[in-house]
Protein backbone atom coordinates (compact mmCIF):
# COMPACT_ATOMS: atom_id res chain seq x y z
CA UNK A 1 17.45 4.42 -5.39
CA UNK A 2 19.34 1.42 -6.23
CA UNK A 3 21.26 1.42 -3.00
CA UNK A 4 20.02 -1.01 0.36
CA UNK A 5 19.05 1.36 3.01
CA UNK A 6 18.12 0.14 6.39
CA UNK A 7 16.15 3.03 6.97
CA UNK A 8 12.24 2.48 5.96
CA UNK A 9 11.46 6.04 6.44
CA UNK A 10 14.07 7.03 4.23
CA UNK A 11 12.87 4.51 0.98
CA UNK A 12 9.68 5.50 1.53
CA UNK A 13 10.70 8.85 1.32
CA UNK A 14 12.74 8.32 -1.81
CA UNK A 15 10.14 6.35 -3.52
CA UNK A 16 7.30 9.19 -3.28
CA UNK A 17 9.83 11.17 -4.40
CA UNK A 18 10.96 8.88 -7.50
CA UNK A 19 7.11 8.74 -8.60
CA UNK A 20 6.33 12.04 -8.64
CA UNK A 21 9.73 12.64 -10.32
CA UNK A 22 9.29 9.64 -12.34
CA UNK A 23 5.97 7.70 -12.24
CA UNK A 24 6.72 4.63 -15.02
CA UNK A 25 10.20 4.26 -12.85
CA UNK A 26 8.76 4.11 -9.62
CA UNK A 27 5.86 1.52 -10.62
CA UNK A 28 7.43 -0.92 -10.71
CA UNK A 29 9.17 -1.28 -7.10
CA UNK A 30 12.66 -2.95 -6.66
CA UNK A 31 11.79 -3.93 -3.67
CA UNK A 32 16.18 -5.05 -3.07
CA UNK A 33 16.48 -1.21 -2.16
CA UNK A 34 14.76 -2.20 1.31
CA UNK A 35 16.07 -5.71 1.79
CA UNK A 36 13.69 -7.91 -0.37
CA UNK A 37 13.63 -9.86 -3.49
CA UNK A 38 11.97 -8.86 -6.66
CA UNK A 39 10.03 -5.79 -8.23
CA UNK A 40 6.30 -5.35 -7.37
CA UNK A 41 3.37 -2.92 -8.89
CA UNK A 42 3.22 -0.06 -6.41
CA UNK A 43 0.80 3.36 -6.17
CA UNK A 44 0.91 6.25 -4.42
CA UNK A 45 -1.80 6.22 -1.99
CA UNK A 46 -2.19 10.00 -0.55
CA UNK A 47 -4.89 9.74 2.55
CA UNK A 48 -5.43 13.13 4.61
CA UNK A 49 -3.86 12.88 8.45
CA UNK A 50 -6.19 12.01 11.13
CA UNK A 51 -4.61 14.32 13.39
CA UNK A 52 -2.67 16.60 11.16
CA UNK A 53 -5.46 17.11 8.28
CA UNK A 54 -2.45 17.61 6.25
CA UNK A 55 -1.77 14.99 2.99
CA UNK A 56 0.20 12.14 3.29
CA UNK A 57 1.31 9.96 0.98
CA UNK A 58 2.88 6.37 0.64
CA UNK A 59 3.62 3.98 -2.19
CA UNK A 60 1.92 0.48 -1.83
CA UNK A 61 2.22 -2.83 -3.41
CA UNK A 62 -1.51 -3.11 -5.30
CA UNK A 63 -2.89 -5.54 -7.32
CA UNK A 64 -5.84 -4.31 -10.40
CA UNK A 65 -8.61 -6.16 -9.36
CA UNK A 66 -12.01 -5.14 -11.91
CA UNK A 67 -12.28 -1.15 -11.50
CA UNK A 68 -10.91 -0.92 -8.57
CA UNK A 69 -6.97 -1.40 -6.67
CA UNK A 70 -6.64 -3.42 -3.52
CA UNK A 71 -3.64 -2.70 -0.99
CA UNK A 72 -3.19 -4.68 2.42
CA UNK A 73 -2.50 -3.23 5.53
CA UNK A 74 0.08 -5.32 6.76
CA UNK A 75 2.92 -3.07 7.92
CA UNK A 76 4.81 -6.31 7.83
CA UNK A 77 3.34 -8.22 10.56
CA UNK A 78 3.17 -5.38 13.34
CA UNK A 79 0.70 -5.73 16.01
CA UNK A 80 -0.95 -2.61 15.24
CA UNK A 81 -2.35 -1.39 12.06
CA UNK A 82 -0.50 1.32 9.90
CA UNK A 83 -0.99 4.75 10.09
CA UNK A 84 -2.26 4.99 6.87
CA UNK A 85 -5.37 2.70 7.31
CA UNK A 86 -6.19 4.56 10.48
CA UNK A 87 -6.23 7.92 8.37
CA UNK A 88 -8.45 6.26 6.10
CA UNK A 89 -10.93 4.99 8.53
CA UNK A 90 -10.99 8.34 9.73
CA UNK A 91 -11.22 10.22 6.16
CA UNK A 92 -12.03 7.38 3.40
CA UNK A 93 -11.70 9.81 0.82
CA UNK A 94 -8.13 9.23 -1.05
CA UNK A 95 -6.22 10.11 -4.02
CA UNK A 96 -3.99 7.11 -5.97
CA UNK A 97 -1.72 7.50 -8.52
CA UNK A 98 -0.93 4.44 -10.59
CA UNK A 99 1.61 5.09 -13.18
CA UNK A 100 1.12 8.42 -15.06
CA UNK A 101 -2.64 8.13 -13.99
CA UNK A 102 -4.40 10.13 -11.29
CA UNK A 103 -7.51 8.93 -9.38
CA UNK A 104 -9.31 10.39 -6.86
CA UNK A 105 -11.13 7.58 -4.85
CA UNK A 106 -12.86 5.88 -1.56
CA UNK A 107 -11.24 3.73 0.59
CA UNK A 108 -13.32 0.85 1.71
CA UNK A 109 -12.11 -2.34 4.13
CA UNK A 110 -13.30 -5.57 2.16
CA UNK A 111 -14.84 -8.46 4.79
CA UNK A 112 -16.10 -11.94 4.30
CA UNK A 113 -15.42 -13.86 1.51
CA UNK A 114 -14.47 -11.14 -0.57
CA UNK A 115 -11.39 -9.94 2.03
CA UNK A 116 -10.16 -13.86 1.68
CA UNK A 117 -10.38 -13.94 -2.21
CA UNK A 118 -8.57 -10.69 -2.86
CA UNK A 119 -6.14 -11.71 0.13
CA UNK A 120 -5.12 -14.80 -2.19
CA UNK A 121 -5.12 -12.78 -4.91
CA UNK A 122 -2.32 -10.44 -3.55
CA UNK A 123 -0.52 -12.86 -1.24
CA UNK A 124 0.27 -14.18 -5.49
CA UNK A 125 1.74 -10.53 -6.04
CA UNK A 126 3.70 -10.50 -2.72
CA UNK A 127 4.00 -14.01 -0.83
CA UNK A 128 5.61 -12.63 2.72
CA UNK A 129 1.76 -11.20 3.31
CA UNK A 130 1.25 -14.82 4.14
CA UNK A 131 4.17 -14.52 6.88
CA UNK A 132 3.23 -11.32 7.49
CA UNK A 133 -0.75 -12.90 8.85
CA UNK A 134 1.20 -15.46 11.16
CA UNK A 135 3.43 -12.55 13.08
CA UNK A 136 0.30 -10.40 13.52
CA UNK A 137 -1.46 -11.68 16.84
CA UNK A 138 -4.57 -11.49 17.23
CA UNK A 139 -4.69 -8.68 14.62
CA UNK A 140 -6.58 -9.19 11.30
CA UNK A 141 -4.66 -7.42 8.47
CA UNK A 142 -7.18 -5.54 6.67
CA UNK A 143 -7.49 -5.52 2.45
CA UNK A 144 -8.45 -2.42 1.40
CA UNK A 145 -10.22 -1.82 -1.76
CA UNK A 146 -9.69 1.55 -3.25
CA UNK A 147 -12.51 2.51 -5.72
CA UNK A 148 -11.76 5.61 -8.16
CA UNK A 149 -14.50 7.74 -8.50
């Protein structure tokens, strides 16, 4: 995984596969394999398909916060929200992974005062979220808050 690709599908691909295959390697992101600069905590967020009802699952920059994980929903400053969030609108029920460790959870979308504070709080794990709010729109990116059960 050390390689550039262009290809986000393909990373993504190779980075479920990496944590599953190795879970203390793939924690820590090296986030130069898709064009960026520096390494950031990811999990593997596994949210059932809307449509499909089948399992899908994605590694996320997170950030600890308390109990619980928070993850944004930025897909870098698209216009629409990620597939991912939708799926867990739909089906808040979710499984993490965070290292070695295994956590079934709920999915919750944090508003108010609370969405701005832990937005600050991860915009200081990964600054392009800030960028990433300007080339939205009119879209808000949500913060999701992931509480293990």
């Amino acid at each position: 995984m050390s390689e550039k690709t262009t290809n986000p599908l393909q990373w993504i691909e190779d980075h479920v596969k990496l944590y599953r295959e190795d879970p203390e390697k793939a924690h820590l992101w090296d986030s130069a394999m898709a064009g960026g600069k520096g390494v950031f905590p990811a999990l593997l967020l596994t949210a059932i398909g809307r449509k499909s009802g089948a399992p899908k699952s994605l590694p996320l920059i997170y950030k600890k916060v308390g109990e619980n994980y928070v993850i944004i929903a930025s897909k870098g400053g698209a216009p629409a929200h990620p597939v991912w969030y939708l799926n867990l609108l739909a089906e808040p029920k979710c499984h993490i992974q965070v290292g070695h460790d295994h956590f079934d959870s709920v999915a919750r979308t944090a508003t108010g005062s609370e969405r701005e504070e832990l937005w600050r709080q991860l915009a200081e794990v990964y600054p392009p979220y800030n960028d990433y709010k300007k080339t939205a729109g009119d879209r808000e990116i949500p913060v999701v808050v992931i509480e293990p059960q």
